[in-house]
C-alpha atoms as a PDB file:
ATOM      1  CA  UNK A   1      -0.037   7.144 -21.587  1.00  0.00           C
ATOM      2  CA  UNK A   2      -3.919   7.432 -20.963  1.00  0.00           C
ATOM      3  CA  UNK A   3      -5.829  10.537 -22.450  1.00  0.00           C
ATOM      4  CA  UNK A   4      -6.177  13.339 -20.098  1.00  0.00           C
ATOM      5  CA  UNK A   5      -9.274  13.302 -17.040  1.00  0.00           C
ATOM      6  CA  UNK A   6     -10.471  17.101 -16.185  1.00  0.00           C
ATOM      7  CA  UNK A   7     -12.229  17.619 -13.011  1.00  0.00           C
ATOM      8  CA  UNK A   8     -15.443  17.892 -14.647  1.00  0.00           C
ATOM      9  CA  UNK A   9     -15.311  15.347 -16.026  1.00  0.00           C
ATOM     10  CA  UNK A  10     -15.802  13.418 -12.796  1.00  0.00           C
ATOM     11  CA  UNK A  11     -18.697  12.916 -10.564  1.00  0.00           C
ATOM     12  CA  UNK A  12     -17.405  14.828  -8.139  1.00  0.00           C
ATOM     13  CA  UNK A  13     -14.888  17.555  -8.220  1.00  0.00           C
ATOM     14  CA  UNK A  14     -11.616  15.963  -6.277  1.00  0.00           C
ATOM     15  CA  UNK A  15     -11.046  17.534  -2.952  1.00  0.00           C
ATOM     16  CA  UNK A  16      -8.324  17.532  -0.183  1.00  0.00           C
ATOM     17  CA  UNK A  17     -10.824  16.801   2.608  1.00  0.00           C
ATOM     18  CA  UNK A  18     -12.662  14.409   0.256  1.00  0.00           C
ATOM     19  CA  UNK A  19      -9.406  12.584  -0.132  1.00  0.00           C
ATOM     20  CA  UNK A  20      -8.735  12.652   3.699  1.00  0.00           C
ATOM     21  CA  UNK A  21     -12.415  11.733   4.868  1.00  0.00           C
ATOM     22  CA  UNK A  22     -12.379   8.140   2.964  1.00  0.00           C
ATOM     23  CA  UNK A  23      -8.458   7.709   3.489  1.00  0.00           C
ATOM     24  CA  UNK A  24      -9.697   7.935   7.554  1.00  0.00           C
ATOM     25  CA  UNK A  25     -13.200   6.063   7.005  1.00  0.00           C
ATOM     26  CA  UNK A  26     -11.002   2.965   5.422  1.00  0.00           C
ATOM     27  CA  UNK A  27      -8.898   3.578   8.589  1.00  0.00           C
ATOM     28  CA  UNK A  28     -11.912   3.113  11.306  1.00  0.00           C
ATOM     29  CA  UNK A  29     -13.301   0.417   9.069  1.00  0.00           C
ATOM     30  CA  UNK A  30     -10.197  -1.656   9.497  1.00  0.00           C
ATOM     31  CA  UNK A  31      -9.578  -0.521  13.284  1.00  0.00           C
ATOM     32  CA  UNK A  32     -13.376  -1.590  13.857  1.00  0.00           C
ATOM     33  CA  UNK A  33     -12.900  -4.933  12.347  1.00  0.00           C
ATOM     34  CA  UNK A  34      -9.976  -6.194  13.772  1.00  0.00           C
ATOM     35  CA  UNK A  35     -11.244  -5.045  17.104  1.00  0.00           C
ATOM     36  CA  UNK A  36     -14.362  -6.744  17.025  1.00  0.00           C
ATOM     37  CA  UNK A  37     -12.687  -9.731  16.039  1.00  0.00           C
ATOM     38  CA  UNK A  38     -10.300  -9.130  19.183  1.00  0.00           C
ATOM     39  CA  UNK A  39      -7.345 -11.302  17.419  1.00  0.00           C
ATOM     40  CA  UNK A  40      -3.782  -9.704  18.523  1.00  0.00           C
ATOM     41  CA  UNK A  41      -1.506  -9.019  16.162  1.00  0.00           C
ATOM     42  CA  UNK A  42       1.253 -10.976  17.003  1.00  0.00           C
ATOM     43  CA  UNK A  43      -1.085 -14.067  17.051  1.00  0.00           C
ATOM     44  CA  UNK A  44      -1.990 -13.406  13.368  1.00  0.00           C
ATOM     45  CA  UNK A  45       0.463 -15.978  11.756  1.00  0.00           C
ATOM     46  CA  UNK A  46      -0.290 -19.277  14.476  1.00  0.00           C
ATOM     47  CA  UNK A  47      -2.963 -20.374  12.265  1.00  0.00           C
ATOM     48  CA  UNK A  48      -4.887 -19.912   8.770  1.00  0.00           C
ATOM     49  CA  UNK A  49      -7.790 -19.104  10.730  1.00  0.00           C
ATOM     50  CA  UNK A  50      -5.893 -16.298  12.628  1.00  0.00           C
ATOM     51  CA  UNK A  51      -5.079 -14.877  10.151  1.00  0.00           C
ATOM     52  CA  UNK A  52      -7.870 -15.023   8.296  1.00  0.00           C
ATOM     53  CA  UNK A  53      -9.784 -13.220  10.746  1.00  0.00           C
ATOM     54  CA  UNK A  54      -7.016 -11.000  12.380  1.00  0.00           C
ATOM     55  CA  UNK A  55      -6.090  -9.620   8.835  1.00  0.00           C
ATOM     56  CA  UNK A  56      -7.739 -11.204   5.902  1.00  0.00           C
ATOM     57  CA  UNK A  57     -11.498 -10.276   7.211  1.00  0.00           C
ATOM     58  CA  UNK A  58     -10.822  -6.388   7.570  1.00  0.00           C
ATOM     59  CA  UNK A  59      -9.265  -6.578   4.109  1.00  0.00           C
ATOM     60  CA  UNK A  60     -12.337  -8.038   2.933  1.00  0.00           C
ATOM     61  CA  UNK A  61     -14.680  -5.410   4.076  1.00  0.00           C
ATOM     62  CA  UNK A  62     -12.207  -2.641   3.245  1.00  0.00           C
ATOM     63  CA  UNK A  63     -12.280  -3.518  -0.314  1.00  0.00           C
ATOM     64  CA  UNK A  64     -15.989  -3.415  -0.149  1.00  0.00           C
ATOM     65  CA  UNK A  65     -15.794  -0.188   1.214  1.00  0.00           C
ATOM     66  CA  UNK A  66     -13.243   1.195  -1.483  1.00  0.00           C
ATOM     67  CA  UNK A  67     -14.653  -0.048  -4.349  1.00  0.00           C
ATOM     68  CA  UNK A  68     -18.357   1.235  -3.126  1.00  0.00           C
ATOM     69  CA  UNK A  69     -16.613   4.776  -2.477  1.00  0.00           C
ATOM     70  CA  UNK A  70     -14.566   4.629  -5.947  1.00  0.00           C
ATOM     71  CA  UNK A  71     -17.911   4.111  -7.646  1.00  0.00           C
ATOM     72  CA  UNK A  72     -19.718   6.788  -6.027  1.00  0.00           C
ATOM     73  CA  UNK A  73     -17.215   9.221  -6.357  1.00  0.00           C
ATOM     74  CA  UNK A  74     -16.609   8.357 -10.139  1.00  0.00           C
ATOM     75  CA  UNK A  75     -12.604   8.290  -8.915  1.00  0.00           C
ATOM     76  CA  UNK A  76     -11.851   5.100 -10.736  1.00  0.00           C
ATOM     77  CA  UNK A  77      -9.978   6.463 -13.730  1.00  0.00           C
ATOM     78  CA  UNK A  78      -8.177   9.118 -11.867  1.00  0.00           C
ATOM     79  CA  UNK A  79      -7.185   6.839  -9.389  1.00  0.00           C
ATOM     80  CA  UNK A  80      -5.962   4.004 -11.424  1.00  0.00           C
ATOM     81  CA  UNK A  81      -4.200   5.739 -13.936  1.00  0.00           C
ATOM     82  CA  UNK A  82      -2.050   9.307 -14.143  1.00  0.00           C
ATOM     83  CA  UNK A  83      -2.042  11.335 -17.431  1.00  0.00           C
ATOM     84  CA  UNK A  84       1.180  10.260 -18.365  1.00  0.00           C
ATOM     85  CA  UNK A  85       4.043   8.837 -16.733  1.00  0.00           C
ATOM     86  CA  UNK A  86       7.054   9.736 -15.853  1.00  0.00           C
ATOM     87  CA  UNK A  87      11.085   9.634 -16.427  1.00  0.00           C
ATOM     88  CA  UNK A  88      11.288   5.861 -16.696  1.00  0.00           C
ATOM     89  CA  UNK A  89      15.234   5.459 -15.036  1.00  0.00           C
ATOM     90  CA  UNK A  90      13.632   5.426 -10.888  1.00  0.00           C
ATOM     91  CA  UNK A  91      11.932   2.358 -11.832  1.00  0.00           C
ATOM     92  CA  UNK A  92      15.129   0.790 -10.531  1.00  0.00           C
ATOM     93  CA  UNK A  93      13.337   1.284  -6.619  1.00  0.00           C
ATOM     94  CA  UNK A  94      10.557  -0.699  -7.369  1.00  0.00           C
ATOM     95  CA  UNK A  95      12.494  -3.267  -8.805  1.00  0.00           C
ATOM     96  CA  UNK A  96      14.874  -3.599  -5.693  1.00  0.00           C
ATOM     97  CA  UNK A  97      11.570  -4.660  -3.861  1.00  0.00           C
ATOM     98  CA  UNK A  98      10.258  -6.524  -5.546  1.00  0.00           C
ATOM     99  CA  UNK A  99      14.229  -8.487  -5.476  1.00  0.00           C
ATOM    100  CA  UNK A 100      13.585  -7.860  -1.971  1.00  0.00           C
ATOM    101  CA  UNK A 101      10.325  -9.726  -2.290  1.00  0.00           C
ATOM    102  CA  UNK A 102      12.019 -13.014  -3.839  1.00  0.00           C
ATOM    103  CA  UNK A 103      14.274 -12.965  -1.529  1.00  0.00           C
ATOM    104  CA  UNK A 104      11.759 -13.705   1.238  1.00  0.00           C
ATOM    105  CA  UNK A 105      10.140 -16.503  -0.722  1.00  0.00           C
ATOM    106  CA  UNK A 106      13.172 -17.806  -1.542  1.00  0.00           C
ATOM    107  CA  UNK A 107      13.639 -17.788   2.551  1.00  0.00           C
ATOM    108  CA  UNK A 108      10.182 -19.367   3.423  1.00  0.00           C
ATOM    109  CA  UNK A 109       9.934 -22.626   5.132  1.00  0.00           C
ATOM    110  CA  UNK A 110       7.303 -24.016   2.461  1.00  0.00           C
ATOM    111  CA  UNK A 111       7.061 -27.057   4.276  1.00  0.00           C
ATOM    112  CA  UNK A 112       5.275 -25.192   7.267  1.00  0.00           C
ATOM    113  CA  UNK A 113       2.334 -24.365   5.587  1.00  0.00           C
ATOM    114  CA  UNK A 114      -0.942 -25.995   5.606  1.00  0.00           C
ATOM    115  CA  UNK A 115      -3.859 -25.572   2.770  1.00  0.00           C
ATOM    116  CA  UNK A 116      -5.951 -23.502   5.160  1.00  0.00           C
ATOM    117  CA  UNK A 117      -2.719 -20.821   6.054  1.00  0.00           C
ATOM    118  CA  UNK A 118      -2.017 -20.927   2.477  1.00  0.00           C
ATOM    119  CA  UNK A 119      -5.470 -19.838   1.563  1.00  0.00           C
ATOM    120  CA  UNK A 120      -5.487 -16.948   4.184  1.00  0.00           C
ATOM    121  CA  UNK A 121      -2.065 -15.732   3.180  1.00  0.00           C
ATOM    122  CA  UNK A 122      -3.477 -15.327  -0.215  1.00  0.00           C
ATOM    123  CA  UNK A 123      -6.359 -13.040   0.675  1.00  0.00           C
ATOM    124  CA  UNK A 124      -3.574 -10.841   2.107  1.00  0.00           C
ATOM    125  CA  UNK A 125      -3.092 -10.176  -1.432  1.00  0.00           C
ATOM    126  CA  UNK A 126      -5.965  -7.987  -1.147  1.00  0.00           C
ATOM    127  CA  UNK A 127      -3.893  -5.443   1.142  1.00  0.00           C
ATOM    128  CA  UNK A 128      -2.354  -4.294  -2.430  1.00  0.00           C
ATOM    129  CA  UNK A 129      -5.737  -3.118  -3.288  1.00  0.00           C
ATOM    130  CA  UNK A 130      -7.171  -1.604  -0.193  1.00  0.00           C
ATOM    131  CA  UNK A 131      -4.195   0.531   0.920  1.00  0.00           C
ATOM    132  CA  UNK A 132      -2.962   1.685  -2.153  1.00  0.00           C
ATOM    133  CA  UNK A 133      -6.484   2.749  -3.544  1.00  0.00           C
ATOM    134  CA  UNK A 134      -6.975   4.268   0.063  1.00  0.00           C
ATOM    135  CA  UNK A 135      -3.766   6.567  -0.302  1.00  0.00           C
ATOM    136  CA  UNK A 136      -2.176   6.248  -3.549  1.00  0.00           C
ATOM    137  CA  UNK A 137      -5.247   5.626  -5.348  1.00  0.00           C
ATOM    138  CA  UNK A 138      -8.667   8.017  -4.029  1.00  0.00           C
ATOM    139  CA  UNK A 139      -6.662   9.842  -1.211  1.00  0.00           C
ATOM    140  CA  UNK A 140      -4.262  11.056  -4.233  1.00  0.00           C
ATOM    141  CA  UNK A 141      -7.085  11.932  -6.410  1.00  0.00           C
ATOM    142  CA  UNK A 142      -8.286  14.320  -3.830  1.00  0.00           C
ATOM    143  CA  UNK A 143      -4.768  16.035  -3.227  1.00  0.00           C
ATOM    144  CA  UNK A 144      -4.635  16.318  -7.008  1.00  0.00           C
ATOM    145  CA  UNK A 145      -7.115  18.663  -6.966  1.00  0.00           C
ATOM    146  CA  UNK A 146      -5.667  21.330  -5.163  1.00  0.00           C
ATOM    147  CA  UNK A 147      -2.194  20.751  -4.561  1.00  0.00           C
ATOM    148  CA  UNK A 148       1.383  20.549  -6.255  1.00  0.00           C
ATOM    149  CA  UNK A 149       3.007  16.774  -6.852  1.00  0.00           C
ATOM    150  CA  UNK A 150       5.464  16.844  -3.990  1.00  0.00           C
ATOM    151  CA  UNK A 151       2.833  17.619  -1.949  1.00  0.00           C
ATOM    152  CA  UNK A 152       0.767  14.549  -3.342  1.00  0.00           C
ATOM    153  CA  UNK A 153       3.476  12.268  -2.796  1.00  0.00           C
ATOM    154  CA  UNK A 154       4.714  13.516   1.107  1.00  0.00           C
ATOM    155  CA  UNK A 155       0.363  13.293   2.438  1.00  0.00           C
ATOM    156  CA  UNK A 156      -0.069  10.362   0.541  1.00  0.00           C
ATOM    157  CA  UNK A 157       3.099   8.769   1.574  1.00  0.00           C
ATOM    158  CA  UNK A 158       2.600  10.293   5.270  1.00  0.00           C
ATOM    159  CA  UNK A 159      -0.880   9.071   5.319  1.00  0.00           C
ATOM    160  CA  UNK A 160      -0.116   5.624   4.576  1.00  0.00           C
ATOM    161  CA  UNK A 161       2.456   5.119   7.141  1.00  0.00           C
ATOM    162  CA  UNK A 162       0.235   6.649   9.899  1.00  0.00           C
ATOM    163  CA  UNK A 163      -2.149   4.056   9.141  1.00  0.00           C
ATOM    164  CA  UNK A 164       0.123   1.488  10.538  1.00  0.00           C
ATOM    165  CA  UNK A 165      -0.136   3.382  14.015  1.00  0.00           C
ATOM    166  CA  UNK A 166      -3.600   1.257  14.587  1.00  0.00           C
ATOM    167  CA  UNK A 167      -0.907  -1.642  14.924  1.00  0.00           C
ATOM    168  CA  UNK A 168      -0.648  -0.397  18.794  1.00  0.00           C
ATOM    169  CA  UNK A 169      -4.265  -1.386  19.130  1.00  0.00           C
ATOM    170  CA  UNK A 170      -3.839  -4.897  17.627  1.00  0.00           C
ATOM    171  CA  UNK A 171      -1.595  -5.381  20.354  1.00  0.00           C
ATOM    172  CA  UNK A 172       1.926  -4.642  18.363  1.00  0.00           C
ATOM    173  CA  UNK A 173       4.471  -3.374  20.834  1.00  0.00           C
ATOM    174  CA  UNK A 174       5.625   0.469  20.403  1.00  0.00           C
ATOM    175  CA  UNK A 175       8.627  -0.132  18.767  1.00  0.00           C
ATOM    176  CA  UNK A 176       8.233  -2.421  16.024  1.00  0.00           C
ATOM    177  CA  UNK A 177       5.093  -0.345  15.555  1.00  0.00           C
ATOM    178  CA  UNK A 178       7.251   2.974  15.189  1.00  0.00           C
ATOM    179  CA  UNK A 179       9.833   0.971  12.899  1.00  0.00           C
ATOM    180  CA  UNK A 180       6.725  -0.067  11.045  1.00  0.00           C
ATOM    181  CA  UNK A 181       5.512   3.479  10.477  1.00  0.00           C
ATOM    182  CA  UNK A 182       8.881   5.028   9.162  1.00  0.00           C
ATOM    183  CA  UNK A 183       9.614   1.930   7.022  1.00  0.00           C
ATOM    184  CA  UNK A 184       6.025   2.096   5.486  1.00  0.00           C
ATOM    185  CA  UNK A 185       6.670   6.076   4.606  1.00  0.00           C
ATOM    186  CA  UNK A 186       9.653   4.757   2.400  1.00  0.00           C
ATOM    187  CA  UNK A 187       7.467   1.811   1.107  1.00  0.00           C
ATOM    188  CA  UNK A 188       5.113   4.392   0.618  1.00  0.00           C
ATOM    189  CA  UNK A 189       7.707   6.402  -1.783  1.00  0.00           C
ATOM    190  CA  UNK A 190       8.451   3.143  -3.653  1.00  0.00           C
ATOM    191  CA  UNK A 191       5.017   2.582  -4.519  1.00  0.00           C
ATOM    192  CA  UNK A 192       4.391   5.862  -5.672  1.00  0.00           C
ATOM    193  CA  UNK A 193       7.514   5.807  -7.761  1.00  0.00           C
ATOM    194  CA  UNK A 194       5.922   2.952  -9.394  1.00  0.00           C
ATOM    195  CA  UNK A 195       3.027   4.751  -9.636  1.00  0.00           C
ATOM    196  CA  UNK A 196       4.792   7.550 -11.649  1.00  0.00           C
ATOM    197  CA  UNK A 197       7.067   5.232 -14.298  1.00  0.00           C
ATOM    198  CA  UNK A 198       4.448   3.319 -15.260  1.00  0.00           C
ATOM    199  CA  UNK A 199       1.487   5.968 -14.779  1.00  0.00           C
ATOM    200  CA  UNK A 200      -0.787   3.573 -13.094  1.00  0.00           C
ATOM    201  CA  UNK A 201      -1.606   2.211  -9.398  1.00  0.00           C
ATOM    202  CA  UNK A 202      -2.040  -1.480 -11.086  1.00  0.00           C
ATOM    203  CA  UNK A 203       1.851  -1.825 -10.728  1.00  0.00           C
ATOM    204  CA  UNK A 204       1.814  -0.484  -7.011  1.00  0.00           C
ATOM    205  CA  UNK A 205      -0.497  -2.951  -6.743  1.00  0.00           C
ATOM    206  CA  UNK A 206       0.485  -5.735  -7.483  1.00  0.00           C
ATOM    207  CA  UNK A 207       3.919  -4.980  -5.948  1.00  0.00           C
ATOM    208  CA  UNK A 208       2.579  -3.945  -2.094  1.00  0.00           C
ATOM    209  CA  UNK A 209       0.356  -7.230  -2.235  1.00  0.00           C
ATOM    210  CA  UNK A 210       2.973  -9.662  -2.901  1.00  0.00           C
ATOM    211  CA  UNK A 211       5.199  -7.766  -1.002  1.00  0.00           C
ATOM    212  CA  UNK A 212       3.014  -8.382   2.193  1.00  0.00           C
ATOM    213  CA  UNK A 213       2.590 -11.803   1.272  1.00  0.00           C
ATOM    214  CA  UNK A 214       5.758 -12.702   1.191  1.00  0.00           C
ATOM    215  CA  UNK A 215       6.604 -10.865   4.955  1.00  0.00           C
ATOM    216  CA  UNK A 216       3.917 -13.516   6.328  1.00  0.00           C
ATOM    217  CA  UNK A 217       5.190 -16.326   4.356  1.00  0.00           C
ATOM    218  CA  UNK A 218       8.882 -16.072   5.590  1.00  0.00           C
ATOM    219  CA  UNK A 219       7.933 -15.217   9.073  1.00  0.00           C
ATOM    220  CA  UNK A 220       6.211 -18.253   9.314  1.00  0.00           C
ATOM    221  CA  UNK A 221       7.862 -21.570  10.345  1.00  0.00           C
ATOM    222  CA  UNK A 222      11.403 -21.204  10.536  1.00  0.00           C
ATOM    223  CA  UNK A 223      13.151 -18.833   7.508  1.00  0.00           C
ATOM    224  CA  UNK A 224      15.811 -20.235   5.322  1.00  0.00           C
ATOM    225  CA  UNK A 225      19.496 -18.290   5.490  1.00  0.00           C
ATOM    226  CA  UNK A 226      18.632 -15.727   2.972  1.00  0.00           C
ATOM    227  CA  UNK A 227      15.865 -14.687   5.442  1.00  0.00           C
ATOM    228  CA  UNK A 228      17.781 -11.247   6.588  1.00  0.00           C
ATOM    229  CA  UNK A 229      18.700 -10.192   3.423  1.00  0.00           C
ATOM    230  CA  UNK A 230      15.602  -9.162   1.875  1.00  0.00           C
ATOM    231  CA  UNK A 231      14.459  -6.785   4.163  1.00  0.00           C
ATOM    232  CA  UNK A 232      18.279  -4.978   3.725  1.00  0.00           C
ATOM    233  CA  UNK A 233      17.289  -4.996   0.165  1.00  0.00           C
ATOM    234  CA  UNK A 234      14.042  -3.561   1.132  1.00  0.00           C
ATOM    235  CA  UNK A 235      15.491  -0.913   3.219  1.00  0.00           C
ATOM    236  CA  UNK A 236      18.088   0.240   0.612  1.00  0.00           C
ATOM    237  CA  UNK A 237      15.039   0.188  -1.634  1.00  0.00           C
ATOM    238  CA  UNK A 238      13.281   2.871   0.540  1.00  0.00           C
ATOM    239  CA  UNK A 239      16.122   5.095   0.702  1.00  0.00           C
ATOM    240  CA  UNK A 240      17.356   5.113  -2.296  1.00  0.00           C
ATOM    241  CA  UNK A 241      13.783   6.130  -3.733  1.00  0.00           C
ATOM    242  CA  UNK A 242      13.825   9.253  -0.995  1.00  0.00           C
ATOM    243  CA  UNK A 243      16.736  10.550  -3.192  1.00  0.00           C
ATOM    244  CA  UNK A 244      15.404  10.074  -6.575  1.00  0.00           C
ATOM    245  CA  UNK A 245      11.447  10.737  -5.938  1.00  0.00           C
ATOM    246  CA  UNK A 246      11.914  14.675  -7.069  1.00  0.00           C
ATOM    247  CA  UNK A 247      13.011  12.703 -10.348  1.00  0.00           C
ATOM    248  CA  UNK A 248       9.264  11.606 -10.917  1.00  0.00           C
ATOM    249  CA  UNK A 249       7.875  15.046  -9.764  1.00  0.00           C
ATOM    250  CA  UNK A 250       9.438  17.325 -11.458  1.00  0.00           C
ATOM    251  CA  UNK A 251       7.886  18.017 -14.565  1.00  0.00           C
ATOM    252  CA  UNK A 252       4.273  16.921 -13.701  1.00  0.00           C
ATOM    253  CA  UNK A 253       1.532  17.452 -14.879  1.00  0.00           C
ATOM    254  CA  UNK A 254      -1.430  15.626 -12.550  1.00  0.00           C
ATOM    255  CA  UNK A 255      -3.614  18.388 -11.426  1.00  0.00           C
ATOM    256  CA  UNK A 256      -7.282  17.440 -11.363  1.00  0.00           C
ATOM    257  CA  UNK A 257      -8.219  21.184 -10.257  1.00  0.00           C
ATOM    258  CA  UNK A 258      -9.239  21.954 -13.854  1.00  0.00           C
END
């Protein structure tokens, strides 16, 4: 538990379109990147370089862009940490992902990898930072100061599986980009379930970062038999944390309006 943060005692006052405005700024900032380095998505994972530049170089200048904006805003505290946590028992989700998550590595053709794809696949660590800060983290802090939990967890949740529409521009094909987009809305839920049992976006974190780590690792070279089997894991994750989310709302306290 962290002591209580009052509006004023911020910077400035959370707001909805606050929240919105640098949850779609980090959106154009990525969109902008990747299409001025003109890499397609599906050519991310040939090469380190790829997808250093495809993925890891967007990342880069998102976190820039986050941290800059988290600084200004004086959103750090808020958006890092809740007042208090919630009912511990959903933690369970989380920790079906992040099984999920082993499961992948424990797929991934090691062998295939090089010291310079090795080094990019890292920086896509940085994803954990940038997208959860961008919707879980400042997004959520302006939500917070208007509206009601379940609110904050359906726009933040919404918001961060719309993102992955800019996919279609990276040259993702429609459907994989749809099954992206509902899958991330469950992801979403798990990370925000984190969130709320441990009553800080660290966890979240952490979590989303290796988890998109280890998606690049075991779809490069050719994946080991356990290779199907973590994203079933992943996908009972995301439902079964769409029937126990109310769980982690009910009862809380997070409103930022005061």
């Amino acid at each position: 538990m962290t002591s209580p943060v009052a509006a004023s005692d911020l910077r400035v006052r959370p707001r909805v379109w606050i929240g919105l405005a640098v949850w779609a700024a980090y959106v154009a900032i990525i969109f902008i990147v990747q299409q001025l380095v003109g890499i397609p998505m599906p050519e991310w994972g040939v090469d380190g370089s790829s997808l250093f530049l495809g993925a890891g170089l967007s990342l880069i200048v998102g976190t820039i862009f986050l941290a800059i904006t988290a600084s200004l805003l004086g959103w750090w505290r808020p958006a890092l940490f809740d007042r208090r946590h919630s009912v511990r028992w959903p933690i369970f989700v989380p920790a079906l992902m992040a099984a999920a998550l082993l499961l992948n590595l424990a797929s991934t053709d090691w062998a295939s990898y090089d010291a310079g794809f090795f080094a990019a696949s890292i920086v896509l660590i940085l994803v954990g930072f940038t997208e959860e800060m961008a919707t879980r983290g400042l997004l959520l802090v302006g939500l917070r100061g208007r509206l009601g939990e379940g609110w904050v967890w359906f726009i933040s949740s919404a918001a961060f599986a719309l993102m992955h529409l800019m996919n279609l521009a990276a040259g993702q094909d429609f459907a994989s980009t749809l099954n992206q987009v509902g899958m991330a809305f469950l992801g979403g839920t798990v990370f925000y379930i984190l969130r709320r049992t441990t009553g800080t976006l660290i966890w979240a974190m952490i979590l989303h970062g290796l988890w998109d780590f280890s998606t690049f690792a075991v779809g490069h070279g050719a994946p080991g038999p356990f290779f199907a089997f973590g994203g079933i894991v992943n996908l009972v994750a995301g439902i079964l944390g769409l029937a126990v989310v109310a769980f982690v709302i009910r009862g809380s306290d997070e409103r930022l309006s005061r």
